[in-house]
C-alpha atoms as a PDB file:
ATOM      1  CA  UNK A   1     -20.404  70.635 305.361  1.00  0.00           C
ATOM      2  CA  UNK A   2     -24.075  69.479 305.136  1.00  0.00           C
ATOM      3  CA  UNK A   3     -24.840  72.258 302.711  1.00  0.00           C
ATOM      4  CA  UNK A   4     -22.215  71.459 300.645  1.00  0.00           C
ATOM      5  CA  UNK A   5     -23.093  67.894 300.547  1.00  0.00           C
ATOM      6  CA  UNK A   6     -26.811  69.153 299.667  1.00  0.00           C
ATOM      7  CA  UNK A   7     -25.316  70.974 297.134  1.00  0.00           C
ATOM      8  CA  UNK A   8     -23.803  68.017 295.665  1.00  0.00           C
ATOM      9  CA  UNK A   9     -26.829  66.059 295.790  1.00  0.00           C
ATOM     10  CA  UNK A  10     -28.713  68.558 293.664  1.00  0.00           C
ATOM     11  CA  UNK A  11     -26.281  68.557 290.967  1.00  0.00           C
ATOM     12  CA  UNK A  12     -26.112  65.077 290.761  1.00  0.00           C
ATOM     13  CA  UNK A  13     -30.055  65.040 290.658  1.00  0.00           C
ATOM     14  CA  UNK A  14     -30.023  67.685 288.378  1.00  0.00           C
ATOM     15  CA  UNK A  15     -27.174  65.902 285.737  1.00  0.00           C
ATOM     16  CA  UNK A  16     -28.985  62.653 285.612  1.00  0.00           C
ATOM     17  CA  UNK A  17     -32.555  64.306 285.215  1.00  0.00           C
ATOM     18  CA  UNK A  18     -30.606  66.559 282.254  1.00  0.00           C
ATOM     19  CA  UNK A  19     -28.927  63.568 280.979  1.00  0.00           C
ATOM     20  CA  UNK A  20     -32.944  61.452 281.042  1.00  0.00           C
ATOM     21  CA  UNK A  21     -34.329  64.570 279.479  1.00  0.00           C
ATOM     22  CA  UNK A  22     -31.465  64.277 276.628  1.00  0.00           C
ATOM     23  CA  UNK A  23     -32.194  60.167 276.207  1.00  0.00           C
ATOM     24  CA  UNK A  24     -35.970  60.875 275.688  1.00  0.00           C
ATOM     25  CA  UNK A  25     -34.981  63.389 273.242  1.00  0.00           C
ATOM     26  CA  UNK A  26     -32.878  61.377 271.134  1.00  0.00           C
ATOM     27  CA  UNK A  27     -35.262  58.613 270.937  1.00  0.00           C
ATOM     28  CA  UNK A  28     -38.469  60.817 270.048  1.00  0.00           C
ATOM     29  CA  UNK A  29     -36.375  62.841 267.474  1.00  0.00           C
ATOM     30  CA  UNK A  30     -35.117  59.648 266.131  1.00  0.00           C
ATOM     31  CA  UNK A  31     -38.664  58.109 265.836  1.00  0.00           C
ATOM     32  CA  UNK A  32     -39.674  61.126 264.351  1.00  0.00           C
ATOM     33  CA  UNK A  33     -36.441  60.604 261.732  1.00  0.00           C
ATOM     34  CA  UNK A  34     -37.665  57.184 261.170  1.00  0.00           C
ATOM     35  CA  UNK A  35     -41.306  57.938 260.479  1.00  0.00           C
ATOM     36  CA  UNK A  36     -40.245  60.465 258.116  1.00  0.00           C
ATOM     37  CA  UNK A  37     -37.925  58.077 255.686  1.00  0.00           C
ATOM     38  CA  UNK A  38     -41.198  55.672 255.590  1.00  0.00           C
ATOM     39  CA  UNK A  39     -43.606  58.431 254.708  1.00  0.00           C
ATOM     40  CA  UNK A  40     -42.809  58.532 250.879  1.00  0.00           C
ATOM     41  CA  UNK A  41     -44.180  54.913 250.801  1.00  0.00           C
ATOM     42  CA  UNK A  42     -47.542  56.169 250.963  1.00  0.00           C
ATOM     43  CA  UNK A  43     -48.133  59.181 248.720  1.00  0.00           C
ATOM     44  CA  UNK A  44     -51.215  61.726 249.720  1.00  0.00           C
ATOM     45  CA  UNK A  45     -53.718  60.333 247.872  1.00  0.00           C
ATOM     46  CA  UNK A  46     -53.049  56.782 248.472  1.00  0.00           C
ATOM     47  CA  UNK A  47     -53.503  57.847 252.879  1.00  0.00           C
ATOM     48  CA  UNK A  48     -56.741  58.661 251.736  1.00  0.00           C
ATOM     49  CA  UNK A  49     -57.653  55.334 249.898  1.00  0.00           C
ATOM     50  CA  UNK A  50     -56.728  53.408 253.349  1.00  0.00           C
ATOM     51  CA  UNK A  51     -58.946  51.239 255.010  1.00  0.00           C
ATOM     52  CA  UNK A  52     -58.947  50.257 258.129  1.00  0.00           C
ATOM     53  CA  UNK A  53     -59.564  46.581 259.384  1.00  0.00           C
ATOM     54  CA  UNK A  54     -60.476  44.762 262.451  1.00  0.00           C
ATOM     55  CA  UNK A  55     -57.293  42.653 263.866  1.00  0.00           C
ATOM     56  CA  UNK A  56     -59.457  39.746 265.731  1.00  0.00           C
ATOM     57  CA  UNK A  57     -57.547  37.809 268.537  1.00  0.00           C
ATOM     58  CA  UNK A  58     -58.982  34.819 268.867  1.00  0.00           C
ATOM     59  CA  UNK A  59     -58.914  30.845 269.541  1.00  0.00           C
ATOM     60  CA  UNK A  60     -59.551  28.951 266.673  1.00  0.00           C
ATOM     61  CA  UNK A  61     -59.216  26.238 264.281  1.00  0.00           C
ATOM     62  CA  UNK A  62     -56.947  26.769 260.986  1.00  0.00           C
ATOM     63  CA  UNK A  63     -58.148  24.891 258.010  1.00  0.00           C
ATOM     64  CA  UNK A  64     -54.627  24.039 255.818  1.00  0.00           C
ATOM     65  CA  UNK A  65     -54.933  23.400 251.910  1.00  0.00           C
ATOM     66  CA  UNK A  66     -52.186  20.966 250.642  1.00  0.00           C
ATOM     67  CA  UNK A  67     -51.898  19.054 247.564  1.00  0.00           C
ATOM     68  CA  UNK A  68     -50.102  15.240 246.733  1.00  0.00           C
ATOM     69  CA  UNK A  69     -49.766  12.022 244.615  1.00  0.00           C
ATOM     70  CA  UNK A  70     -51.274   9.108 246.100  1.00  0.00           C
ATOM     71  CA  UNK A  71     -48.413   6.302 246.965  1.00  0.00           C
ATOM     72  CA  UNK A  72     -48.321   3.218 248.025  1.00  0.00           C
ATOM     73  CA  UNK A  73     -47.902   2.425 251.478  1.00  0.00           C
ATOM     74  CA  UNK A  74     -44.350   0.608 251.396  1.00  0.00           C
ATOM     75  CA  UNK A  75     -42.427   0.565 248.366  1.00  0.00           C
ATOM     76  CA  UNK A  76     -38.416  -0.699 248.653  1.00  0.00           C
ATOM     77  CA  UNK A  77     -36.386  -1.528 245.840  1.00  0.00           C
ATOM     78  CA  UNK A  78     -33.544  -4.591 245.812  1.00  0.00           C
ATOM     79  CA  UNK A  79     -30.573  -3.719 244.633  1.00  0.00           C
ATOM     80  CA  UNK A  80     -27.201  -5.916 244.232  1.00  0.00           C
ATOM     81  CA  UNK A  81     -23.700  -5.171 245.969  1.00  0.00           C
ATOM     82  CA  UNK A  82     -21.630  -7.303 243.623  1.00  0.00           C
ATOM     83  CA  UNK A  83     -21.902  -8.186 239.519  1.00  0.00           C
ATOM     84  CA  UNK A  84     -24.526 -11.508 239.548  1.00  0.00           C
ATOM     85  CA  UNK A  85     -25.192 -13.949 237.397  1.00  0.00           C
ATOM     86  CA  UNK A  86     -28.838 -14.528 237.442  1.00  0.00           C
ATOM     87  CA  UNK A  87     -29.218 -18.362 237.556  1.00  0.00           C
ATOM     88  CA  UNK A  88     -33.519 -18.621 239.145  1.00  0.00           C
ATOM     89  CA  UNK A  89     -36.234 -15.903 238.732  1.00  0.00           C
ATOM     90  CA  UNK A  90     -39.032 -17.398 240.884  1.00  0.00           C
ATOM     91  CA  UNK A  91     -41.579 -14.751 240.596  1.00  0.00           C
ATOM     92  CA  UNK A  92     -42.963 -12.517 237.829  1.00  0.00           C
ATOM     93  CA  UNK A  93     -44.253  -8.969 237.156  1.00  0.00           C
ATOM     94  CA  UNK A  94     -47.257  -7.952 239.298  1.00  0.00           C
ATOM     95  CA  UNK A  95     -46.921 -11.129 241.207  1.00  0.00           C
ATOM     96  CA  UNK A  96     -47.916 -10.962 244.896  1.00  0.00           C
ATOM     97  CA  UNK A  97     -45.350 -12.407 247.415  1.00  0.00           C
ATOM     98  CA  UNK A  98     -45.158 -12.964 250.929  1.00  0.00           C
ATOM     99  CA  UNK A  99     -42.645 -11.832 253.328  1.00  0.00           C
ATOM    100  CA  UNK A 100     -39.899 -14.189 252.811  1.00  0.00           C
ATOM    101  CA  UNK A 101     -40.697 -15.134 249.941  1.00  0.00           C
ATOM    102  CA  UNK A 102     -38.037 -16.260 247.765  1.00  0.00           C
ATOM    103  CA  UNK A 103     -37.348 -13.618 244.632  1.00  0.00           C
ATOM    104  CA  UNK A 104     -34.332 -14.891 242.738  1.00  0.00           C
ATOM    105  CA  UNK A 105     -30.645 -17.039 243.247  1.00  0.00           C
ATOM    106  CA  UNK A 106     -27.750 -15.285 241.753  1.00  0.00           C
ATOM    107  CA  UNK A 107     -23.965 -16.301 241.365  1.00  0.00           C
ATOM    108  CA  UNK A 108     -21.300 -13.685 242.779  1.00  0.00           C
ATOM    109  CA  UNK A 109     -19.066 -13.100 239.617  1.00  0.00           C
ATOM    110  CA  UNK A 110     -16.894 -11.117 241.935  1.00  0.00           C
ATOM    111  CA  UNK A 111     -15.977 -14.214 244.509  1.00  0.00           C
ATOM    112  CA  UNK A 112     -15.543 -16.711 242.010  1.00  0.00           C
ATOM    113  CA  UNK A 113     -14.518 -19.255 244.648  1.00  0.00           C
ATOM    114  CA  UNK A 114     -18.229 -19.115 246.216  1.00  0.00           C
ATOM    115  CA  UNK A 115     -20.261 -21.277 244.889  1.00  0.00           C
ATOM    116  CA  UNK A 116     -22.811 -20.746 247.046  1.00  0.00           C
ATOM    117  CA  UNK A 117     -25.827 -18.807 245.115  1.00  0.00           C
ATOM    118  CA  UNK A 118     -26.846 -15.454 246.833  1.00  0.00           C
ATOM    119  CA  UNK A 119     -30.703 -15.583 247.554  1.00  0.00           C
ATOM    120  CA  UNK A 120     -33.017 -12.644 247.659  1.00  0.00           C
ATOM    121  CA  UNK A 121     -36.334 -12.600 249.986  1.00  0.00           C
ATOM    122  CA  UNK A 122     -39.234 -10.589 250.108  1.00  0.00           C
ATOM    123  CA  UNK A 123     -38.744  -7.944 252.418  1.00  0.00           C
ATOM    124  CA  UNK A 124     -42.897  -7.271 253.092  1.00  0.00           C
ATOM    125  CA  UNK A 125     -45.885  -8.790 251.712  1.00  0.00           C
ATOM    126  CA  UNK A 126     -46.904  -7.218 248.448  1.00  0.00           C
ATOM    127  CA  UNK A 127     -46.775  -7.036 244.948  1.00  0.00           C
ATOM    128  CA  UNK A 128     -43.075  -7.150 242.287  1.00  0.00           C
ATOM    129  CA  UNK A 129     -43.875  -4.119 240.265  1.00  0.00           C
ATOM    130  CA  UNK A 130     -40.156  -4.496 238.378  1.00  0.00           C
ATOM    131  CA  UNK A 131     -38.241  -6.626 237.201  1.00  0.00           C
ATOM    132  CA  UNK A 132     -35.214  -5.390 235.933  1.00  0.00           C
ATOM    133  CA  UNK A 133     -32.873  -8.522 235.179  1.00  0.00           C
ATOM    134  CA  UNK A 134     -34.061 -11.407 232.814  1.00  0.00           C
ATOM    135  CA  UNK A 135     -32.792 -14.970 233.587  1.00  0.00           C
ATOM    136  CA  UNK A 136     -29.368 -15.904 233.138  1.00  0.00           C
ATOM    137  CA  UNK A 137     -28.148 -12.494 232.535  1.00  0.00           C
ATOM    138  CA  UNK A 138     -25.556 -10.319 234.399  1.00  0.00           C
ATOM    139  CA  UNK A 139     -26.089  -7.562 236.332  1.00  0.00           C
ATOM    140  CA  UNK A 140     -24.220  -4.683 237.306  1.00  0.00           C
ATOM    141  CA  UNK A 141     -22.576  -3.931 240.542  1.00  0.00           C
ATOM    142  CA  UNK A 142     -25.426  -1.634 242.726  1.00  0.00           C
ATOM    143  CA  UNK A 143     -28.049  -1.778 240.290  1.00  0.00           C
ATOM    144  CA  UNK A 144     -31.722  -2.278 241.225  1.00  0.00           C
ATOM    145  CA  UNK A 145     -32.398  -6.343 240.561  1.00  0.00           C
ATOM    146  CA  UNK A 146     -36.452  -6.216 241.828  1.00  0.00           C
ATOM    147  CA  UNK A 147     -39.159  -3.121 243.243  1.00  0.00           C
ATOM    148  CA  UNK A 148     -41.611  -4.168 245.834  1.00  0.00           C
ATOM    149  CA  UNK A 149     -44.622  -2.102 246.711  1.00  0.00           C
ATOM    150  CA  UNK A 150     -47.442  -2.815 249.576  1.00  0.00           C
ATOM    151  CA  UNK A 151     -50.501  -1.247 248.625  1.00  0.00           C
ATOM    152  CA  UNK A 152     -52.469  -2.279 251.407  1.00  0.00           C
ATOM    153  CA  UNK A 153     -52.749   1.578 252.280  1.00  0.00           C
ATOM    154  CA  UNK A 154     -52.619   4.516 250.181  1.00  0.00           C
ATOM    155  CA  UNK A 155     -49.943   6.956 251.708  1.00  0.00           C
ATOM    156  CA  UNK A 156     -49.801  10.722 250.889  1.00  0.00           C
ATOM    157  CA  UNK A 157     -46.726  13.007 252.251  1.00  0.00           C
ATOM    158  CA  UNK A 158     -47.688  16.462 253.265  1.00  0.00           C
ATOM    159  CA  UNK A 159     -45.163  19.045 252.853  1.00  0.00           C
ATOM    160  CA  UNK A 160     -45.503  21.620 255.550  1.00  0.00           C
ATOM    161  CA  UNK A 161     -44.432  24.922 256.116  1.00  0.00           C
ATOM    162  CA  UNK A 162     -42.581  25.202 259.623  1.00  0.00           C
ATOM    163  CA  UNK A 163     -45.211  27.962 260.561  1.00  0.00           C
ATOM    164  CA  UNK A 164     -47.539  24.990 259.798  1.00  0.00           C
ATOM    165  CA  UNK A 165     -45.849  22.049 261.560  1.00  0.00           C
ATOM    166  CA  UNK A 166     -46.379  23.468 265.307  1.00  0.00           C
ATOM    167  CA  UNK A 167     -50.542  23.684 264.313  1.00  0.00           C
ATOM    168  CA  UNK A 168     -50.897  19.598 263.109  1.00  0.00           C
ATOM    169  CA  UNK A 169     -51.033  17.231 265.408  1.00  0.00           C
ATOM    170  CA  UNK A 170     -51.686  13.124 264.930  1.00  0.00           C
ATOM    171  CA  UNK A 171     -55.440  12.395 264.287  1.00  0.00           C
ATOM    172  CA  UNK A 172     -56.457  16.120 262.882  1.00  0.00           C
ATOM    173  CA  UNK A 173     -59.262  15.550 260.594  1.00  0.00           C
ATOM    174  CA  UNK A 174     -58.079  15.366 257.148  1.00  0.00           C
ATOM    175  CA  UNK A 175     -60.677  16.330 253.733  1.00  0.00           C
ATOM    176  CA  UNK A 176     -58.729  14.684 250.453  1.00  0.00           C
ATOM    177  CA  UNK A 177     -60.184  15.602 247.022  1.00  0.00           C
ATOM    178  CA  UNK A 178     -59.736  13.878 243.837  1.00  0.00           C
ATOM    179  CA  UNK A 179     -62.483  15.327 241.322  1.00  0.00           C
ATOM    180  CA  UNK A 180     -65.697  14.671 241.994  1.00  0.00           C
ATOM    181  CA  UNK A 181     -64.348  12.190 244.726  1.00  0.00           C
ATOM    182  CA  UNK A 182     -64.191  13.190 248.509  1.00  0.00           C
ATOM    183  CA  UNK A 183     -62.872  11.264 251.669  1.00  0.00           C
ATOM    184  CA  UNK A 184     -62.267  11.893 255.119  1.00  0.00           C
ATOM    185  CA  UNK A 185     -59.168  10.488 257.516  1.00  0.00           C
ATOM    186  CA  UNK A 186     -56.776  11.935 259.501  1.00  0.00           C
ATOM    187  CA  UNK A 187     -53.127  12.697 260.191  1.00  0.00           C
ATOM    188  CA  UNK A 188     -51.245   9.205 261.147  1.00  0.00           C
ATOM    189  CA  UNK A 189     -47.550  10.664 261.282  1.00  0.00           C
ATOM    190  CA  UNK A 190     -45.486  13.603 261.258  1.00  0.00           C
ATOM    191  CA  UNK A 191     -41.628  13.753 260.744  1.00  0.00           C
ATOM    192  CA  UNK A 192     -40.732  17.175 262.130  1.00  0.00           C
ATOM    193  CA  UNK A 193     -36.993  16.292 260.534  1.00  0.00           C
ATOM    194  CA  UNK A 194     -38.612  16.488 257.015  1.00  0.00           C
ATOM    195  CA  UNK A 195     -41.430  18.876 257.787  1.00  0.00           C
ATOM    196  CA  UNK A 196     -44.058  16.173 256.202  1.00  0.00           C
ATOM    197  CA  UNK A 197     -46.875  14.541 257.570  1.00  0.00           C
ATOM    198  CA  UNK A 198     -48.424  11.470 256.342  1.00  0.00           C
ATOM    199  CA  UNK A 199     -52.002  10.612 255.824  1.00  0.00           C
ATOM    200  CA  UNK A 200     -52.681   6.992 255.507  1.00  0.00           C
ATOM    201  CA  UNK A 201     -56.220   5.425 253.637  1.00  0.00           C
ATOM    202  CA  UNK A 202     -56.920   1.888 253.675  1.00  0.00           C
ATOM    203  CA  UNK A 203     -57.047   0.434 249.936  1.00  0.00           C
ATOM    204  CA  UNK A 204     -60.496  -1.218 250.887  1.00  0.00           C
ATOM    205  CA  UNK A 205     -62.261   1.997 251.196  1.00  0.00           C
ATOM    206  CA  UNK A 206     -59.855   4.023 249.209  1.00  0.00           C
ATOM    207  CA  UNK A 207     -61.580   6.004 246.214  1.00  0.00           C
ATOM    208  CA  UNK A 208     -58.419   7.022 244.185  1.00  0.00           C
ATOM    209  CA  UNK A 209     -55.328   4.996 242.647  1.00  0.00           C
ATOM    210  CA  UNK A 210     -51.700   5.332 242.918  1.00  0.00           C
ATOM    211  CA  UNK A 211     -50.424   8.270 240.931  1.00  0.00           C
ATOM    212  CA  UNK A 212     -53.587  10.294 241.270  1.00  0.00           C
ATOM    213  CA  UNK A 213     -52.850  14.233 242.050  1.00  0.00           C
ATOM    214  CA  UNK A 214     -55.212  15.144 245.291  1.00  0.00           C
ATOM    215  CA  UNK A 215     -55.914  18.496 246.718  1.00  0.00           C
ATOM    216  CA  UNK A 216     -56.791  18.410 250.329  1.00  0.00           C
ATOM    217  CA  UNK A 217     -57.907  20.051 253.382  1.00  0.00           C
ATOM    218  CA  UNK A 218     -56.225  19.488 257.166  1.00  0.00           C
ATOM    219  CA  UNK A 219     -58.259  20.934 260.159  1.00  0.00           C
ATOM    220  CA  UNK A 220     -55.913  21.434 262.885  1.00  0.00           C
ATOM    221  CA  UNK A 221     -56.373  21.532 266.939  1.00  0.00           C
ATOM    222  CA  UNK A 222     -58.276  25.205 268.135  1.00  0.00           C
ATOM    223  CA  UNK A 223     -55.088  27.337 268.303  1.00  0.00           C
ATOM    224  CA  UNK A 224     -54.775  31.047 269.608  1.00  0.00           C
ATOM    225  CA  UNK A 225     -53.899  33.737 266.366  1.00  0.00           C
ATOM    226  CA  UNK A 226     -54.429  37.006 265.083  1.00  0.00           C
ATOM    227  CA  UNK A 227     -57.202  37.002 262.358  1.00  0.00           C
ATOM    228  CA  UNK A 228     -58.372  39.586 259.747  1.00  0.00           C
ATOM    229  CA  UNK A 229     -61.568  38.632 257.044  1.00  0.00           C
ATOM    230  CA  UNK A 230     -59.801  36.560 254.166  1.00  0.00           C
ATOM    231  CA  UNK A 231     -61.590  38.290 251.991  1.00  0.00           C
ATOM    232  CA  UNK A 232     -58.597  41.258 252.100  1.00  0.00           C
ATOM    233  CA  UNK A 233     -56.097  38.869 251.251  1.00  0.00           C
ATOM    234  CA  UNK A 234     -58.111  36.433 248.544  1.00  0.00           C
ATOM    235  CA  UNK A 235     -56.204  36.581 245.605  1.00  0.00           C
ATOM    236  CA  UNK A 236     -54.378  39.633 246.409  1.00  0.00           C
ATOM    237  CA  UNK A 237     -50.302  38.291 248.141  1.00  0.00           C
ATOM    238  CA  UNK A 238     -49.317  41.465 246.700  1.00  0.00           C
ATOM    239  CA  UNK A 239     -51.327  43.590 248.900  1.00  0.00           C
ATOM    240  CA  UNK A 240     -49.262  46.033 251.229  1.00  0.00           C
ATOM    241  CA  UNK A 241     -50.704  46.669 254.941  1.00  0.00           C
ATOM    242  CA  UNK A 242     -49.477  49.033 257.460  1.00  0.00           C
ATOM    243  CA  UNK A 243     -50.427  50.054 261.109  1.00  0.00           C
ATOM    244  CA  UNK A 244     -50.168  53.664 261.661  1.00  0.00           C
ATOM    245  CA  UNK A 245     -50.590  53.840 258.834  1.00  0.00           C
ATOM    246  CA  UNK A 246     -46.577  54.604 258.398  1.00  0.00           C
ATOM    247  CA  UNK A 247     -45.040  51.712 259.367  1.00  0.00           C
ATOM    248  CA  UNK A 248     -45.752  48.883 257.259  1.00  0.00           C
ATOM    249  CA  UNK A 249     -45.826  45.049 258.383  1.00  0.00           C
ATOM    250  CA  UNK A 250     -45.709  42.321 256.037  1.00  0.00           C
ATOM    251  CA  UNK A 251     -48.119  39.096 256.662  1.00  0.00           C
ATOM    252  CA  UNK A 252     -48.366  35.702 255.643  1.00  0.00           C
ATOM    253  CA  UNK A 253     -51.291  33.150 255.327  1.00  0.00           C
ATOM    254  CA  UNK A 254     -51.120  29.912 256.534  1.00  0.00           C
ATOM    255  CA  UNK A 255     -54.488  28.855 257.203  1.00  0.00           C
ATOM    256  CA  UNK A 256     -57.852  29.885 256.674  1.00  0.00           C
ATOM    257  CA  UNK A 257     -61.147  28.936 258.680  1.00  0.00           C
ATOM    258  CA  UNK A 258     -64.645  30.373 258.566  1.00  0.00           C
ATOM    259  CA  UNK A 259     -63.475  32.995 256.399  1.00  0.00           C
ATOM    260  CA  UNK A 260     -60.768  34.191 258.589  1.00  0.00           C
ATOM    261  CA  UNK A 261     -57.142  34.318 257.906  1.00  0.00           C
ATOM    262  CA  UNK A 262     -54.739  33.278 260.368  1.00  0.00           C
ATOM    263  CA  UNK A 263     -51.339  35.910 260.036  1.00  0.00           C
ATOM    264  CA  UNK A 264     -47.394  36.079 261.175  1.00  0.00           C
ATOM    265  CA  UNK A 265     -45.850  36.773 262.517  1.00  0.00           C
ATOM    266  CA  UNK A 266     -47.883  37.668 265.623  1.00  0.00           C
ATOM    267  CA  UNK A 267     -49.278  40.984 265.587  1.00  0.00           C
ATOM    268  CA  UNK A 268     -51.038  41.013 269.230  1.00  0.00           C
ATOM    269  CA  UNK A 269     -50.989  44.365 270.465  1.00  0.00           C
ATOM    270  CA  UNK A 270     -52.774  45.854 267.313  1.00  0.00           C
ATOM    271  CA  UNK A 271     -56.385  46.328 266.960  1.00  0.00           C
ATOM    272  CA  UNK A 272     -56.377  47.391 263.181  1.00  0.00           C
ATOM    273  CA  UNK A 273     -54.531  47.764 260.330  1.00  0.00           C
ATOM    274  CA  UNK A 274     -54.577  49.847 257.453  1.00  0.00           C
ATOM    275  CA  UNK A 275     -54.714  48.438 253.742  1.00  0.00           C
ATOM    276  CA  UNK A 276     -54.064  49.828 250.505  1.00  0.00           C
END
């Protein structure tokens, strides 16, 4: 009895160290498959061209270009419900108002029972850049009737890439550029429903005006990535790299810093890569 159980024992060792043996196998031979339907995208001579790159790993700050129109701060427009008569215009074009300030009276041609006129306010301090009804006349049902704007601040939206969004943080330094004019401030918001942050510059020391096109530089928080000299990737998206050098990988730039590019998506375990 014992020897037959012994004997069972062996082939059941024996079956699952045939059936590992098969696994390992099937996986190398299919690697091998694999590698050999990626070898014709690198002919002979082109193997030969490759060079090889250091991959750094390291903990750094990411420099992010951007460009944007300088806005105003606040900017709402008034618009009317009903159809109005106009019947007082109190303010005029490029008039500055308070908050509260009274705008315009207007008749409700839709309730012509009420003869109670329908006053519009000043939402903010700042300044009427539009006026789009004259006095007396009749507007339209949900039609703009006046556009505020607070200029206070100058406000530029960042558009970020998501890959971006989880490097900025509120109060990274911020370089803006308009030609030969430079200033430095900082991130004051980020909406990460709209992927935008907003940089905010006090009219007082502002350099620009609204409507001027800005390039710009954000300097995020020291953040951990994988790095290769930006010099291999200046100028050149098209460029195709690969790691053994058969499989290839493709990379993306979002940043660069002291001429280092950071890449995703992550790429930790390798040391080098090749480059065509």
């Amino acid at each position: 009895m014992q020897v037959l159980q012994k004997i069972m024992i062996f082939n059941i060792f024996n079956y699952r160290l045939c059936r590992s043996l098969f696994l390992m196998l099937t996986l190398f031979l299919f690697s091998c498959s694999s590698k050999q339907e990626q070898l014709p995208k690198i002919s002979p001579k082109h193997i030969k061209k490759l060079e090889f790159i250091k991959v750094s790993h390291l903990f750094l700050a990411v420099d992010i270009n951007f460009s944007g129109t300088v806005a105003p701060w606040k900017t709402e427009v008034i618009q009317s419900v009903d159809s109005l008569h106009l019947i007082s215009l109190l303010v005029g074009l490029n008039e500055k108002v308070r908050r509260g300030q009274l705008l315009g009276s207007f008749l409700n041609l839709e309730q012509s029972f009420e003869y109670t006129p329908v006053d519009f306010m000043a939402p903010f301090d700042g300044l009427v850049t539009d006026i789009y009804y004259q006095l007396d006349q009749r507007t339209r049902k949900n039609t703009p009737l006046f556009k505020l704007i607070n200029d206070d601040y100058h406000l530029i939206r960042i558009v970020l890439e998501p890959e971006q969004q989880v490097l900025i943080a509120r109060g990274n330094t911020v370089i803006v550029f308009g030609g030969e004019r430079k200033l430095q401030t900082q991130i004051e918001r980020i909406d990460q429903k709209t992927g935008m942050a907003e940089v905010l510059i006090p009219r007082r020391i502002s350099e620009f005006n609204l409507g001027d096109r800005i390039n710009g530089v954000i300097t995020t928080n020291p953040v951990p990535g994988d790095f290769i000299p930006l010099r291999f990737l200046s100028g050149q998206p098209g460029k195709e790299f690969y790691i053994d050098p058969l499989l290839s990988i493709d990379l993306r730039l979002i940043g660069v810093r002291d001429s280092l590019a950071l890449i995703v998506p992550k790429i930790a375990n390798i040391d080098s890569l090749g480059i065509l």
